[in-house]
C-alpha atoms as a PDB file:
ATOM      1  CA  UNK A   1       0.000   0.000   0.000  1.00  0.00           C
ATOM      2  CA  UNK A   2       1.797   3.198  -0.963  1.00  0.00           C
ATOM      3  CA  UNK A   3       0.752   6.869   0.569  1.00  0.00           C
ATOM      4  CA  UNK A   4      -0.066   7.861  -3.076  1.00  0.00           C
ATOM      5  CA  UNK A   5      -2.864   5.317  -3.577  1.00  0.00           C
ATOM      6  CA  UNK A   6      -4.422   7.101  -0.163  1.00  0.00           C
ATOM      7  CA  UNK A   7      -3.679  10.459  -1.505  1.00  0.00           C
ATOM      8  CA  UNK A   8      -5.490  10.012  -4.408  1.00  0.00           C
ATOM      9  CA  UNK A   9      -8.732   8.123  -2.978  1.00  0.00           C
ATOM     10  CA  UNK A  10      -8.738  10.754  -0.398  1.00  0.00           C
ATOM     11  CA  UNK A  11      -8.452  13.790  -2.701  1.00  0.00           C
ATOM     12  CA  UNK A  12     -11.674  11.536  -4.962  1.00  0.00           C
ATOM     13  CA  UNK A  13     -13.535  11.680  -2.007  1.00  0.00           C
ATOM     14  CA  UNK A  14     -13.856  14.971  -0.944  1.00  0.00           C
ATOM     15  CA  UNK A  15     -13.603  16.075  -4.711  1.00  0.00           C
ATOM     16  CA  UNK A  16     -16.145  13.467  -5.391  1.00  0.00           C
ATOM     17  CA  UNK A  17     -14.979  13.647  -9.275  1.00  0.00           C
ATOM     18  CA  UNK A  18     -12.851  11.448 -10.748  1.00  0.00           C
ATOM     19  CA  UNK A  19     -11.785  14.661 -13.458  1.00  0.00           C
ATOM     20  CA  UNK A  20     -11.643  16.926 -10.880  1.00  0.00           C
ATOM     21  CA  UNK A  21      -9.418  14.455  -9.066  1.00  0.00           C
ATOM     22  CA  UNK A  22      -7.149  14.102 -11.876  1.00  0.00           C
ATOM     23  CA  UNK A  23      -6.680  17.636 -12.509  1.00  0.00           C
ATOM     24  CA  UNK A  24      -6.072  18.601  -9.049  1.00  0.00           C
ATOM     25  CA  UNK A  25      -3.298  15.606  -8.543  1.00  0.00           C
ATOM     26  CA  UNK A  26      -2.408  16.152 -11.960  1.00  0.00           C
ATOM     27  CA  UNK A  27      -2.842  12.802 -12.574  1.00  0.00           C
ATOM     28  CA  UNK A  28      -4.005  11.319 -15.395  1.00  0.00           C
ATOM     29  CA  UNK A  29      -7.698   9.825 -14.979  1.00  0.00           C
ATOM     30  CA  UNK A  30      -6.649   6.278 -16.057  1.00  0.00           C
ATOM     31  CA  UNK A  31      -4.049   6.626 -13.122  1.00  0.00           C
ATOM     32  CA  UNK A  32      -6.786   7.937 -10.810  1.00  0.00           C
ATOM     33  CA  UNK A  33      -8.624   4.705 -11.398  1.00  0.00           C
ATOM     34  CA  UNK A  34      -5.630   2.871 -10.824  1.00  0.00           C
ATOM     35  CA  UNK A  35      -4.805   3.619  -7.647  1.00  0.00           C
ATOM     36  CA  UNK A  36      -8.274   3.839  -6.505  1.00  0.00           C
ATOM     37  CA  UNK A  37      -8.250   0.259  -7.417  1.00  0.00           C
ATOM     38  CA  UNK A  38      -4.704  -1.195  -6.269  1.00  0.00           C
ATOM     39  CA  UNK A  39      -5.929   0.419  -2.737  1.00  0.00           C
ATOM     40  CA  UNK A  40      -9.055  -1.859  -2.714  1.00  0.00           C
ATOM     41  CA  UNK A  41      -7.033  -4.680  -3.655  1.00  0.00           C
ATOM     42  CA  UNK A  42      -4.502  -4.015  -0.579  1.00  0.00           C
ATOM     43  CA  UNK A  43      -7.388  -3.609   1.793  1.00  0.00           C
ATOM     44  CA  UNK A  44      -9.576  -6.193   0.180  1.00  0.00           C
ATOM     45  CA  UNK A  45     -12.617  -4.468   0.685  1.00  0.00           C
ATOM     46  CA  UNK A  46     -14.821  -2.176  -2.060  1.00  0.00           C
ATOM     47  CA  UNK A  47     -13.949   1.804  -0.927  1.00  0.00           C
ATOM     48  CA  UNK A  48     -16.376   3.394  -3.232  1.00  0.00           C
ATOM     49  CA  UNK A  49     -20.236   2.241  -5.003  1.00  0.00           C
ATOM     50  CA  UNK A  50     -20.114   2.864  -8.509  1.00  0.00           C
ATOM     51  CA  UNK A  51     -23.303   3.143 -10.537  1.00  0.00           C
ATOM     52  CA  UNK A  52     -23.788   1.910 -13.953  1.00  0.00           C
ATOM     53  CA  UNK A  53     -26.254   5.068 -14.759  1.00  0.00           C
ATOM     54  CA  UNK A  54     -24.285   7.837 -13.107  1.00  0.00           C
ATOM     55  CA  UNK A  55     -20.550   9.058 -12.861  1.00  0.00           C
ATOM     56  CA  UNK A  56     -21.195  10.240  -9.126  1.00  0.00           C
ATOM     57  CA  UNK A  57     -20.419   7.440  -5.942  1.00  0.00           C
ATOM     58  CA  UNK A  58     -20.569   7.235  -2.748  1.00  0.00           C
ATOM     59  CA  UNK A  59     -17.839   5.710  -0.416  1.00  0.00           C
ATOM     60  CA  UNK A  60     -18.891   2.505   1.421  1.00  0.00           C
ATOM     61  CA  UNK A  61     -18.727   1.736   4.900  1.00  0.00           C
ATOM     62  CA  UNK A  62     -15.384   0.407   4.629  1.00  0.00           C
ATOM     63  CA  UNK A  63     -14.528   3.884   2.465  1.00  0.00           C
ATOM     64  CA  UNK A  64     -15.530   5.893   4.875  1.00  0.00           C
ATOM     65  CA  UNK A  65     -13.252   4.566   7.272  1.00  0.00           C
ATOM     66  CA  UNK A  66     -10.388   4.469   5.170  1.00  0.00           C
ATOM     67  CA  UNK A  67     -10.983   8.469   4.605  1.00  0.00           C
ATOM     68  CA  UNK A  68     -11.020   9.388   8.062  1.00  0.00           C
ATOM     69  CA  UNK A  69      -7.538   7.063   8.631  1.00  0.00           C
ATOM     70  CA  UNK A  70      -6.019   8.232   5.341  1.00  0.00           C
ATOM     71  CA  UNK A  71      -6.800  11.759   6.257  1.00  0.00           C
ATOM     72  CA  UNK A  72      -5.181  11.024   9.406  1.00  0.00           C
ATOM     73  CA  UNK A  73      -2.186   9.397   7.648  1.00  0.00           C
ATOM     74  CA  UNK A  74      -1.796  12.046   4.998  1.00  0.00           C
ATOM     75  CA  UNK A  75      -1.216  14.263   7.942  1.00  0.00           C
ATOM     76  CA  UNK A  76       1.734  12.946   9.533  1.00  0.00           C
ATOM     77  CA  UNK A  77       3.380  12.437   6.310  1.00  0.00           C
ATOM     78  CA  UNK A  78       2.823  16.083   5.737  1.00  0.00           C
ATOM     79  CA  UNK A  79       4.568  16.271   9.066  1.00  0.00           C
ATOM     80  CA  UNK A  80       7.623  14.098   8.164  1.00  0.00           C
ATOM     81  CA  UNK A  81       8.119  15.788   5.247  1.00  0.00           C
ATOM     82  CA  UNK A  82       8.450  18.977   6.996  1.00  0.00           C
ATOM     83  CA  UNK A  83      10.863  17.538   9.591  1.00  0.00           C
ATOM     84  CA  UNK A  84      13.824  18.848   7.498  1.00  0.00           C
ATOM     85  CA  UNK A  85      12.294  22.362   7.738  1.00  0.00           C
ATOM     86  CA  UNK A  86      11.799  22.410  10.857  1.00  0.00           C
ATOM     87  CA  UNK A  87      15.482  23.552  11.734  1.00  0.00           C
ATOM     88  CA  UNK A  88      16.235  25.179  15.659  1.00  0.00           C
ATOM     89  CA  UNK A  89      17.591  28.058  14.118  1.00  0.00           C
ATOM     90  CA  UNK A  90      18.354  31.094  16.230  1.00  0.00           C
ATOM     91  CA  UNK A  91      20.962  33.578  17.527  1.00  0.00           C
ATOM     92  CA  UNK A  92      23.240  33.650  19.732  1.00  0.00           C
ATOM     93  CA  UNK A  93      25.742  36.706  20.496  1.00  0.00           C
ATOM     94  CA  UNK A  94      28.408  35.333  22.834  1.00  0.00           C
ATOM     95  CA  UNK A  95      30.894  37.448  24.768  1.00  0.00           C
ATOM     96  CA  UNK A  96      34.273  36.066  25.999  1.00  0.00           C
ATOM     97  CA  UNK A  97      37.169  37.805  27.873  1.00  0.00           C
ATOM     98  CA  UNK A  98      40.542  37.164  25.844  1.00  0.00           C
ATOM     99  CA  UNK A  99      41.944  34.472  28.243  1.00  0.00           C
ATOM    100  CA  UNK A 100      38.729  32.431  28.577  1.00  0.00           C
ATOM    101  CA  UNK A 101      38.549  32.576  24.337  1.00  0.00           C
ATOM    102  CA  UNK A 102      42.161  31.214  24.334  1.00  0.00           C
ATOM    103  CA  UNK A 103      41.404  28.614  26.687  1.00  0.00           C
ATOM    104  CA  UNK A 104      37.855  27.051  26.032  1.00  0.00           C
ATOM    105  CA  UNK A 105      36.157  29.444  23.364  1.00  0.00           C
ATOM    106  CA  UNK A 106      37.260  27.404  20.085  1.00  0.00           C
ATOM    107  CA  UNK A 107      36.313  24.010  21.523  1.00  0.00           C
ATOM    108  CA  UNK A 108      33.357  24.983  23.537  1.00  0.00           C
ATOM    109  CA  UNK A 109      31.867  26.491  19.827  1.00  0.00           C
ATOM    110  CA  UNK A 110      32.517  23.377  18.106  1.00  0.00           C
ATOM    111  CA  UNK A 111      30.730  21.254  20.359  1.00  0.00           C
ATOM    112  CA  UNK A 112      27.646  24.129  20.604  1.00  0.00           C
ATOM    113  CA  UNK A 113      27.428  23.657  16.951  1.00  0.00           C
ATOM    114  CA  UNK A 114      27.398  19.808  16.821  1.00  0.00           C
ATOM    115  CA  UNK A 115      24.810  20.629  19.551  1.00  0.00           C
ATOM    116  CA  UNK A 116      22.826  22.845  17.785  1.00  0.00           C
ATOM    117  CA  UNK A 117      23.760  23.107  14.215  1.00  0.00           C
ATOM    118  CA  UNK A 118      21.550  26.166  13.104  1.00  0.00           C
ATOM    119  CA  UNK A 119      22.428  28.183  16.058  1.00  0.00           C
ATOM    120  CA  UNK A 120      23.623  31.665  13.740  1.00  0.00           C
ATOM    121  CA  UNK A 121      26.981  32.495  16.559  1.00  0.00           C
ATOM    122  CA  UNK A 122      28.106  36.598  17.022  1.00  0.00           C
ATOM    123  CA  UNK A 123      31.707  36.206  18.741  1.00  0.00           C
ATOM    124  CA  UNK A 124      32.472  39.462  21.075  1.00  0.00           C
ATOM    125  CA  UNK A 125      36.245  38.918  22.590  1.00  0.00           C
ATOM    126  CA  UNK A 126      36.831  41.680  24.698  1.00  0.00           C
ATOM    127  CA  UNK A 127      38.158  42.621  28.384  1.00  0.00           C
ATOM    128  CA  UNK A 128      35.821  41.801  31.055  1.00  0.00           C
ATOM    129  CA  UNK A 129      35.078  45.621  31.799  1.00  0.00           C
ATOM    130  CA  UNK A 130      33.948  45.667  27.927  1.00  0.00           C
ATOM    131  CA  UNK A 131      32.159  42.623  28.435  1.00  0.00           C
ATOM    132  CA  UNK A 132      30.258  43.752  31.358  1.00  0.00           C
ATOM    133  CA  UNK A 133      29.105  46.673  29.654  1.00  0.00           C
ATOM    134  CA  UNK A 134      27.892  44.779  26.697  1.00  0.00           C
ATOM    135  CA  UNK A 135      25.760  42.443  29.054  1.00  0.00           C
ATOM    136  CA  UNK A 136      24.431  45.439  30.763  1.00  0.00           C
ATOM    137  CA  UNK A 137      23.049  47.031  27.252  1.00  0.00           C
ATOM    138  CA  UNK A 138      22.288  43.720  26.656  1.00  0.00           C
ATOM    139  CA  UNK A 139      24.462  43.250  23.368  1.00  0.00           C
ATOM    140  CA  UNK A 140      25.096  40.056  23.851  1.00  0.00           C
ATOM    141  CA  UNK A 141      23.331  37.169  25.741  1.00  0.00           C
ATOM    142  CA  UNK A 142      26.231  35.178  27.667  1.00  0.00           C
ATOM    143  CA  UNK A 143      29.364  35.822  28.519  1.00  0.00           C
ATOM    144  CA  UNK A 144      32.675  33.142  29.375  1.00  0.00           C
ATOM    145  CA  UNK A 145      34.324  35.778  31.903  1.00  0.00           C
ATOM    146  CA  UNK A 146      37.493  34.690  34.499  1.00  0.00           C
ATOM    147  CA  UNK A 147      36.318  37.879  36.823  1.00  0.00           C
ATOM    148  CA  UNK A 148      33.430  38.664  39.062  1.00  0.00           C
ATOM    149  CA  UNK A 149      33.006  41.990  39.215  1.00  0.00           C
ATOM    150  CA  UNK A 150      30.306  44.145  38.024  1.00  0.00           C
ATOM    151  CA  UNK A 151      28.399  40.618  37.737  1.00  0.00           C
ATOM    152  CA  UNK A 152      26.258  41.178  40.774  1.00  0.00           C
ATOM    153  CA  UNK A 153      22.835  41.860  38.720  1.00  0.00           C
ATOM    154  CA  UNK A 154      23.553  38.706  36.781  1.00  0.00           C
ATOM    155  CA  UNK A 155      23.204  34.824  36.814  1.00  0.00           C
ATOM    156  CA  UNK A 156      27.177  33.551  37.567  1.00  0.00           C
ATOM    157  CA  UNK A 157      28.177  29.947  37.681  1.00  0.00           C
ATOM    158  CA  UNK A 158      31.286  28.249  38.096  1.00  0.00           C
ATOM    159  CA  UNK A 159      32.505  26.199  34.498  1.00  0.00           C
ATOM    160  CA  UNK A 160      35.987  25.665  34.983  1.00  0.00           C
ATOM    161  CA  UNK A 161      38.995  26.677  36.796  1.00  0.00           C
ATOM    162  CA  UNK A 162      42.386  27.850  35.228  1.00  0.00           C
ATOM    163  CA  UNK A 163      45.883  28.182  36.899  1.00  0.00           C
ATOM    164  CA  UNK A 164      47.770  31.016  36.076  1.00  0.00           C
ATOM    165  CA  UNK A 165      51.525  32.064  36.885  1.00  0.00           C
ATOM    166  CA  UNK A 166      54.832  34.136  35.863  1.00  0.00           C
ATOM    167  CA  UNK A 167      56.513  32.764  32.894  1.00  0.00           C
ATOM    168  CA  UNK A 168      60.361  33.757  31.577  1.00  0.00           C
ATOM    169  CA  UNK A 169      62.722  32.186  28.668  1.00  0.00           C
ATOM    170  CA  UNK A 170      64.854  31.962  31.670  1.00  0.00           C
ATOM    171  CA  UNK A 171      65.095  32.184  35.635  1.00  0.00           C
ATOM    172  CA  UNK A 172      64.219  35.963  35.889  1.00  0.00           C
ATOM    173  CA  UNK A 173      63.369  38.100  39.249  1.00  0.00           C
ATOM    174  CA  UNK A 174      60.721  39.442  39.501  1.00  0.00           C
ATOM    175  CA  UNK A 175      62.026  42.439  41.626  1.00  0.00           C
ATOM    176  CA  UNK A 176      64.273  43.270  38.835  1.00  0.00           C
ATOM    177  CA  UNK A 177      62.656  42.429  35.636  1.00  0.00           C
ATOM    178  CA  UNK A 178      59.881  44.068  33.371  1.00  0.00           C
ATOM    179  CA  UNK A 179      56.894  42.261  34.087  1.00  0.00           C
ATOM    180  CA  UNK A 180      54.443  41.643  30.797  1.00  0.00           C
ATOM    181  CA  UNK A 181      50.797  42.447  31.618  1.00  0.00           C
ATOM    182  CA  UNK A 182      47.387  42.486  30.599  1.00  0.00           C
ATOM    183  CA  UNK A 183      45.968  46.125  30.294  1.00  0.00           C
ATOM    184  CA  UNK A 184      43.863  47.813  32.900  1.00  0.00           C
ATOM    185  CA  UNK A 185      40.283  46.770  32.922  1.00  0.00           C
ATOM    186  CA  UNK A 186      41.755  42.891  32.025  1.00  0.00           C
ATOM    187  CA  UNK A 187      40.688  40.229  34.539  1.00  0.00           C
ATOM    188  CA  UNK A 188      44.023  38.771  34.336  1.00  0.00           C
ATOM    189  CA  UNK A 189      45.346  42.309  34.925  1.00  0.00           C
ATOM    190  CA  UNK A 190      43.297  42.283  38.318  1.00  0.00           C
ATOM    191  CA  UNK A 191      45.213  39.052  39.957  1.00  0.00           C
ATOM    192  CA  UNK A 192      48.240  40.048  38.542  1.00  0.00           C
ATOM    193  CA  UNK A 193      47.824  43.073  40.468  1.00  0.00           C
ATOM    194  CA  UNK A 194      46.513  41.897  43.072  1.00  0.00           C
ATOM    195  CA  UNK A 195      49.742  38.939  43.371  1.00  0.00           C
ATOM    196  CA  UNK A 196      52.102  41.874  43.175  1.00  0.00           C
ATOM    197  CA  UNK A 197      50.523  43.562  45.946  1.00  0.00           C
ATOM    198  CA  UNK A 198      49.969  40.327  47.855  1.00  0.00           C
ATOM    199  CA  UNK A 199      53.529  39.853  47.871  1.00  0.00           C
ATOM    200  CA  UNK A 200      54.692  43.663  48.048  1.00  0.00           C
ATOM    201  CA  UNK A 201      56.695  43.432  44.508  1.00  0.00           C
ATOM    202  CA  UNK A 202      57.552  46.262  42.816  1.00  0.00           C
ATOM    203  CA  UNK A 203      58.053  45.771  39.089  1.00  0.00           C
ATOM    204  CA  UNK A 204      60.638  48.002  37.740  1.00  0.00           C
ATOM    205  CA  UNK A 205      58.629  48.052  34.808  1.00  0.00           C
ATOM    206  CA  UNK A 206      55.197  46.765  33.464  1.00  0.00           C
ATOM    207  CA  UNK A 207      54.824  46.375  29.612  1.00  0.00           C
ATOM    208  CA  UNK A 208      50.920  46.040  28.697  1.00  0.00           C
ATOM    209  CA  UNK A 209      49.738  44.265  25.965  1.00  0.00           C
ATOM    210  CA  UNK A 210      46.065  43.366  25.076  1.00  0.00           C
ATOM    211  CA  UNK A 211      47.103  40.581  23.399  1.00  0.00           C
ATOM    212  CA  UNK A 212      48.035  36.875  25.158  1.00  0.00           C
ATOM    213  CA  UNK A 213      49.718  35.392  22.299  1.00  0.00           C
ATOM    214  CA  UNK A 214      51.646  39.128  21.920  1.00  0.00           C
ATOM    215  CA  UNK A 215      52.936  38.754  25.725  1.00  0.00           C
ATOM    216  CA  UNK A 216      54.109  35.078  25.390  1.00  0.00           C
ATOM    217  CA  UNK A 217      56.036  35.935  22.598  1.00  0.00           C
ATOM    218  CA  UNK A 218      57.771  38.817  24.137  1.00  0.00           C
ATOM    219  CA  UNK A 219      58.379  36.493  26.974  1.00  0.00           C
ATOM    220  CA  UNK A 220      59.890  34.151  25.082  1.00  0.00           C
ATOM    221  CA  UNK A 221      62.119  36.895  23.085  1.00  0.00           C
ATOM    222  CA  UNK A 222      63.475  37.488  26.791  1.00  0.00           C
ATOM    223  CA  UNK A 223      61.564  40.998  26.780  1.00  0.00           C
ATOM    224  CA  UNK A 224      60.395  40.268  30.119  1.00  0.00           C
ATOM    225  CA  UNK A 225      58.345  37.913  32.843  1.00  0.00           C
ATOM    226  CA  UNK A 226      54.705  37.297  31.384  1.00  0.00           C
ATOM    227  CA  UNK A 227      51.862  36.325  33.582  1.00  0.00           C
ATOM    228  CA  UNK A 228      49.358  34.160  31.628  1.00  0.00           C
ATOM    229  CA  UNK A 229      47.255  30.773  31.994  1.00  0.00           C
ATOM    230  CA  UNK A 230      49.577  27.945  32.183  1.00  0.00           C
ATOM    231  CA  UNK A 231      47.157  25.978  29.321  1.00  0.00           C
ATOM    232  CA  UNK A 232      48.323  28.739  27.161  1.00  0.00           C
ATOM    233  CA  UNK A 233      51.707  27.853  27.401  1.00  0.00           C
ATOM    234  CA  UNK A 234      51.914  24.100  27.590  1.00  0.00           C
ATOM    235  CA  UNK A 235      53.932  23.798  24.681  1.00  0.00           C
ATOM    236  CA  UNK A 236      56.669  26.316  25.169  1.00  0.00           C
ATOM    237  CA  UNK A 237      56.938  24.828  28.555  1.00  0.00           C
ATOM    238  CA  UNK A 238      57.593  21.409  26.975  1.00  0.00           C
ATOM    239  CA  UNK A 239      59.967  23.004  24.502  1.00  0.00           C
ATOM    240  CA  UNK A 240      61.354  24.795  27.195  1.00  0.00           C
ATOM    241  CA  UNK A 241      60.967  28.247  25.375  1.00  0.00           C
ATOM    242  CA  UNK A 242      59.435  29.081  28.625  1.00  0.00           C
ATOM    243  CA  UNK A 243      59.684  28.097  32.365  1.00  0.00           C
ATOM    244  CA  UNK A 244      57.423  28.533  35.339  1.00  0.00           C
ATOM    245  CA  UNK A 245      58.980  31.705  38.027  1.00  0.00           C
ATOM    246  CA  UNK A 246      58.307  30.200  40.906  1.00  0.00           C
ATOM    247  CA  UNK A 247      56.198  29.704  43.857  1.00  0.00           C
ATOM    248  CA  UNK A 248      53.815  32.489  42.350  1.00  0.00           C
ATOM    249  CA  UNK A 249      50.857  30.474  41.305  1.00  0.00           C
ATOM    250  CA  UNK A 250      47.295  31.914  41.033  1.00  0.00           C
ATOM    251  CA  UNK A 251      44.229  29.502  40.761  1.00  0.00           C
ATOM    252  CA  UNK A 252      40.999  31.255  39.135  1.00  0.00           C
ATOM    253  CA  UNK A 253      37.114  30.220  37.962  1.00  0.00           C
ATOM    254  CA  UNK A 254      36.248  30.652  35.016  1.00  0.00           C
ATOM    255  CA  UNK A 255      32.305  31.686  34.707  1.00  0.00           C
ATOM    256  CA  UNK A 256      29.673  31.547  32.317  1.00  0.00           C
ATOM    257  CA  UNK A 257      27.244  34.690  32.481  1.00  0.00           C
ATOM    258  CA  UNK A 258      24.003  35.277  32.074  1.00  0.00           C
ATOM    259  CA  UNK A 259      20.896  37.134  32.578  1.00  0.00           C
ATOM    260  CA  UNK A 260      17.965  34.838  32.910  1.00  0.00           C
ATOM    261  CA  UNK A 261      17.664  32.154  35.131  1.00  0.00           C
ATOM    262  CA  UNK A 262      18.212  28.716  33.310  1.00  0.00           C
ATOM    263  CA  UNK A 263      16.136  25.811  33.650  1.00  0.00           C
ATOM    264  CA  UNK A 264      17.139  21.823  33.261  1.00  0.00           C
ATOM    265  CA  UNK A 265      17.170  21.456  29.745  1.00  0.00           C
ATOM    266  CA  UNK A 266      16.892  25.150  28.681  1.00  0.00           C
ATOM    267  CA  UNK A 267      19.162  26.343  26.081  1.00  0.00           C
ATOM    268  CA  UNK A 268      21.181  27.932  28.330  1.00  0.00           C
ATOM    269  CA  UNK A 269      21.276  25.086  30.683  1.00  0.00           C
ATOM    270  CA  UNK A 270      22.659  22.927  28.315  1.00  0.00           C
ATOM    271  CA  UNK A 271      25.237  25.367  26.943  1.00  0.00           C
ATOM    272  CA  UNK A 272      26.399  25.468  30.666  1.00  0.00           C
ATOM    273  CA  UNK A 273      26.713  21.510  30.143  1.00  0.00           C
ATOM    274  CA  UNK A 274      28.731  21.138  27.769  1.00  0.00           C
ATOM    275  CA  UNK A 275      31.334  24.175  28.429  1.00  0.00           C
ATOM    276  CA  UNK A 276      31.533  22.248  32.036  1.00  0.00           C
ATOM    277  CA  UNK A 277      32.388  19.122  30.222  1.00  0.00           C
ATOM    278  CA  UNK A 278      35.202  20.896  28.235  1.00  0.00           C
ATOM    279  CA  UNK A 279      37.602  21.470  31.164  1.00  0.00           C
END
C-alpha cells in the first residue's frame, strides 16, 4: 500500500470527481482509477459504489473509514516531510574575555554547533570591563568571563577553573625584571595586580599588551616575565621556550554569564553543560 494510492482516494472523495481528481493531482484519470483500485485490492474491501447510470459514488462503509484514517495518515506524512524544515535556528551573540577565548572558546563552539547546528553564533572577545558593559546594554546574551566583578545583577556559575603564573625564557626576578601584563580593565590584569601587591613586589617596569599570544612571545624573546594561563603555554613549557617563576601560582574560575535564570534542559542550561564538560 503506498501513501499515493491514499492520496489520491482521499483527494476523490472529498472532490467526489474522478476529473476533478485528476486535474487537481495532476494525474491522469486512467491513473486515478488505478490507484483507486490497487488500494481496494490491498485492503480487500470495495472503498467506493459505482453506478452503472451515473458518474457520481458514494464511499462505502469500509470507504468511509479508510478516509477518516487516510486523512489522518496524509497528515503525519505532511509532518515528516516537513521535519527537514523544521530547523532550531536562532541567535546567539556570545561574549568572551581574551583568556577564557584562548582557553575554552574554540572548543566549547565546536561542540555548541554539533549541539545545535543552526544556532547563527556573534563572537564578542573583549576585556571583562567591555564585556560587562555589553551584558548590561544587553548586546550580547552570555558571557565566558574569568572575573566577578560588576556581575552582581547577573546569573554567575562556576565552568571551569584555570591556573595562572609568571613565565620567563629563563630564571628571571621578579624584583628586577619588566613584568608583561594584561591592560587595565583585564581580569588577568586584576590578579596580577593583586599577586604583586599580595607579595609587596615592585616591578621596575610593566609592559601592557592586550594581546596573550603578543605577551608570550615577548616572553619568550626574553623581553620580560609574562603572567598568563599555564594551558596557554603548555607547549613552550615542553619546549622549554618558557619556564614557570616560581612559587607564584594563582588559581581562578572561570564563569559563564548570564541574565535569565536557566532551567534543566533550557538552552542555556545545556550550553552550561557542555562548556563544564570541556575542562
Amino acid at each position: 500500500m503506498q501513501i499515493d494510492w491514499i492520496r489520491t482516494f482521499v483527494t476523490l472523495a472529498q472532490l467526489q470527481h474522478f476529473t476533478k481528481t485528476s486535474e487537481f493531482l495532476n494525474l491522469s484519470q486512467p491513473t486515478v482509477s488505478v490507484h483507486i483500485k490497487k488500494l481496494e485490492q490491498a485492503l480487500g474491501v470495495a472503498l467506493i459504489s459505482r453506478s452503472s447510470n451515473s458518474p457520481a459514488f458514494q464511499l462505502t462503509p469500509a470507504g468511509q473509514k479508510v478516509y477518516e484514517q487516510g486523512k489522518k495518515m496524509l497528515e503525519i506524512a505532511r509532518s515528516m516531510e516537513h521535519i527537514h524544515d523544521e530547523k532550531e535556528e536562532f541567535h546567539l551573540r556570545i561574549g568572551s574575555t581574551h583568556t577564557v577565548s584562548d582557553v575554552l572558546l574554540p572548543d566549547f563552539v565546536k561542540q555548541l554547533k554539533l549541539m545545535y547546528p543552526h544556532a547563527h553564533l556573534q563572537l564578542r572577545i573583549n576585556n571583562h570591563e567591555t564585556i560587562v558593559e555589553e551584558l548590561n546594554h544587553g548586546e550580547i546574551d552570555f558571557a565566558l568571563v574569568e572575573g566577578t566583578k560588576g556581575l552582581e545583577p547577573f546569573q554567575v556559575e562556576v565552568i571551569a577553573r584555570d591556573e595562572i603564573r609568571f613565565f620567563a625564557s629563563n630564571r628571571m626576578s621578579l624584583e628586577s625584571s619588566p613584568i608583561i601584563l594584561r591592560e587595565l580593565g583585564s581580569g588577568t590584569r586584576e590578579y596580577a595586580d593583586d599577586l604583586l601587591r599580595s607579595e609587596r613586589i615592585q616591578p621596575v617596569e610593566i609592559l601592557e599588551a592586550s594581546s596573550h599570544s603578543l605577551i608570550k612571545q615577548l616572553a619568550i624573546r626574553g623581553l620580560g616575565i609574562a603572567f598568563l594561563s599555564t594551558s596557554m603555554v603548555k607547549e613552550e613549557l615542553r619546549q622549554g621556550k618558557l619556564v614557570p617563576i616560581d612559587p607564584f601560582v594563582v588559581y581562578r574560575p572561570f564563569y559563564f554569564v548570564h541574565a535569565g535564570k536557566s532551567g534543566e534542559g533550557s538552552v542555556v542550561d545545556n550550553l552550561v553543560q557542555l562548556v563544564k564538560g570541556l575542562s
